[in-house]
Protein backbone atom coordinates (compact mmCIF):
# COMPACT_ATOMS: atom_id res chain seq x y z
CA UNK A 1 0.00 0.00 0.00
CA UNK A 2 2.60 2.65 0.66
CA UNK A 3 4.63 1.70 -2.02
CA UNK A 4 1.72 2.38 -4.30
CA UNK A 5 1.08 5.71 -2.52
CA UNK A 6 4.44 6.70 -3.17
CA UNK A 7 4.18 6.01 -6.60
CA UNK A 8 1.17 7.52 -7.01
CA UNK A 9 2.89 10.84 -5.98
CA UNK A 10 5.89 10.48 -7.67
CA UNK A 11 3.94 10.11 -11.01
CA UNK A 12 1.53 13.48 -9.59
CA UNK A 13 4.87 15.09 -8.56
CA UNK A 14 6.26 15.10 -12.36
CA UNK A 15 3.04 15.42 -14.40
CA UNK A 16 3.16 18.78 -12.30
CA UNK A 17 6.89 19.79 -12.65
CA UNK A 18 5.79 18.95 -16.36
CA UNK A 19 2.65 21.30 -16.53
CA UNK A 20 5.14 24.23 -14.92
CA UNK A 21 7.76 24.36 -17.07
CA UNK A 22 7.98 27.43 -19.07
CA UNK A 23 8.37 27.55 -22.80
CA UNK A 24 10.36 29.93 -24.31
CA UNK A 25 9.09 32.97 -25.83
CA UNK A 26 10.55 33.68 -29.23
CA UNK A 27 10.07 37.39 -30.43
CA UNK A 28 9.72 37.75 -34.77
CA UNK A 29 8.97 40.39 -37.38
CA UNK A 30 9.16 38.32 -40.70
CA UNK A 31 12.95 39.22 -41.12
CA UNK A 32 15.54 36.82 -42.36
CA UNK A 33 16.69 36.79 -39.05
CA UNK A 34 13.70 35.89 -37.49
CA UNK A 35 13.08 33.12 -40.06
CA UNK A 36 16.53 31.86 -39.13
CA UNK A 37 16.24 32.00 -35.70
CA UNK A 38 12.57 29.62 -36.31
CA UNK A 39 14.86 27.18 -38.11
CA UNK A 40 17.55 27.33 -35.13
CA UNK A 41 14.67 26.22 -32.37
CA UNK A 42 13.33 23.59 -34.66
CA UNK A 43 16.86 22.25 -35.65
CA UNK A 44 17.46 21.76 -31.74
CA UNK A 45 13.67 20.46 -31.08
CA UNK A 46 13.04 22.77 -29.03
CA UNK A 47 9.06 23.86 -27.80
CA UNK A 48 8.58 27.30 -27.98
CA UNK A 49 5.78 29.90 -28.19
CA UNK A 50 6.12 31.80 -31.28
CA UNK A 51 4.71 35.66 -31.16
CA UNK A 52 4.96 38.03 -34.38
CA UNK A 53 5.78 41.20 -32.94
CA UNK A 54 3.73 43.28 -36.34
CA UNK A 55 0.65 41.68 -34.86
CA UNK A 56 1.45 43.55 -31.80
CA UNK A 57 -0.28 46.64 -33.47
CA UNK A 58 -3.86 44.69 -34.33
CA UNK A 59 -3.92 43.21 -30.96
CA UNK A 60 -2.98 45.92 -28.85
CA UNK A 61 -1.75 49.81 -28.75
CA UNK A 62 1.35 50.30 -30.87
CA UNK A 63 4.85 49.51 -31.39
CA UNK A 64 7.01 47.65 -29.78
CA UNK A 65 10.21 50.42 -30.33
CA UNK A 66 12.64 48.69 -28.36
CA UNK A 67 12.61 45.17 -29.13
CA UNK A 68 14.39 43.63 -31.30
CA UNK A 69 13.14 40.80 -33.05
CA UNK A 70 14.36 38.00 -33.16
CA UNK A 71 14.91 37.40 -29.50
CA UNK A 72 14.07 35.21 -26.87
CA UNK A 73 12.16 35.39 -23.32
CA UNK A 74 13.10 32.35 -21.30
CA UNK A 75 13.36 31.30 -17.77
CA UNK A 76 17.36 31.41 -18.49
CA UNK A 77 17.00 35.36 -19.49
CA UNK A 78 16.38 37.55 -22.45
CA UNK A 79 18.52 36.97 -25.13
CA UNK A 80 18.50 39.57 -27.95
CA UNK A 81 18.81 39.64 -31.90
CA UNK A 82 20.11 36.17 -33.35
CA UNK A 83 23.40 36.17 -31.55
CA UNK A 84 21.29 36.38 -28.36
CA UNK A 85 19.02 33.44 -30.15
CA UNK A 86 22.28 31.23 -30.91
CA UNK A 87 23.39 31.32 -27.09
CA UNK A 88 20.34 30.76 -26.13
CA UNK A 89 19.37 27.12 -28.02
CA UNK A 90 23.62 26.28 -27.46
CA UNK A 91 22.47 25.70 -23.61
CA UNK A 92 22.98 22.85 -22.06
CA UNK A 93 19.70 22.36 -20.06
CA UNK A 94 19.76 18.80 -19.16
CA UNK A 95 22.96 19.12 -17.39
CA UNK A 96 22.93 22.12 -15.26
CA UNK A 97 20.56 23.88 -12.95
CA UNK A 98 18.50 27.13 -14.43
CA UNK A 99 19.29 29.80 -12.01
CA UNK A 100 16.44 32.27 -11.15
CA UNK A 101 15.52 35.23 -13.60
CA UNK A 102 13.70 38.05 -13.80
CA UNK A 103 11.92 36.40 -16.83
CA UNK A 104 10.77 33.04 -14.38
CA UNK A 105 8.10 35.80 -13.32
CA UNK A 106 6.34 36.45 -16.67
């Protein structure tokens, strides 16, 4: 019986670690950059959440002056323009613990 409790909440414990974990925000216009930066993310099979920074102005209130596009919002930080994008998908996350951003708050 305890054993199968146990199990039970290991299994409940990573279903919800699962569920928590952030996915990367990647920032585009349309540029070559940004196209490149697309192919970089799915070259590394990585899950990400994909926002086009011209529909900023249907959806909202303006421009977006000070971003540049591509970049990336991710629990690791903000990594700007395609260098920024290139650090970011060279991480090693499976071997090293993510320390604490101001971006694990968005």
């Amino acid at each position: 019986m305890e054993k199968e409790i146990l199990r039970n909440l290991n299994f409940l414990s990573d279903q919800l670690t699962s569920m928590t974990k952030r996915k990367p925000v990647l920032l585009i216009d349309g540029s070559e950059k940004s196209k490149e930066a697309i192919e970089l993310f799915k070259s590394k099979g990585i899950e990400y959440v994909e926002y086009d920074m011209r529909k900023f102005l249907e959806s909202c209130c303006g421009d977006l002056p000070t971003t540049k596009a591509p970049s990336v919002f991710a629990l690791e930080g903000i990594f700007k323009d395609l260098e920024g994008v290139r650090e970011y998908v060279s991480l090693d996350r499976k071997n090293s613990s993510v320390p604490e951003s101001e971006s694990a708050y968005w």
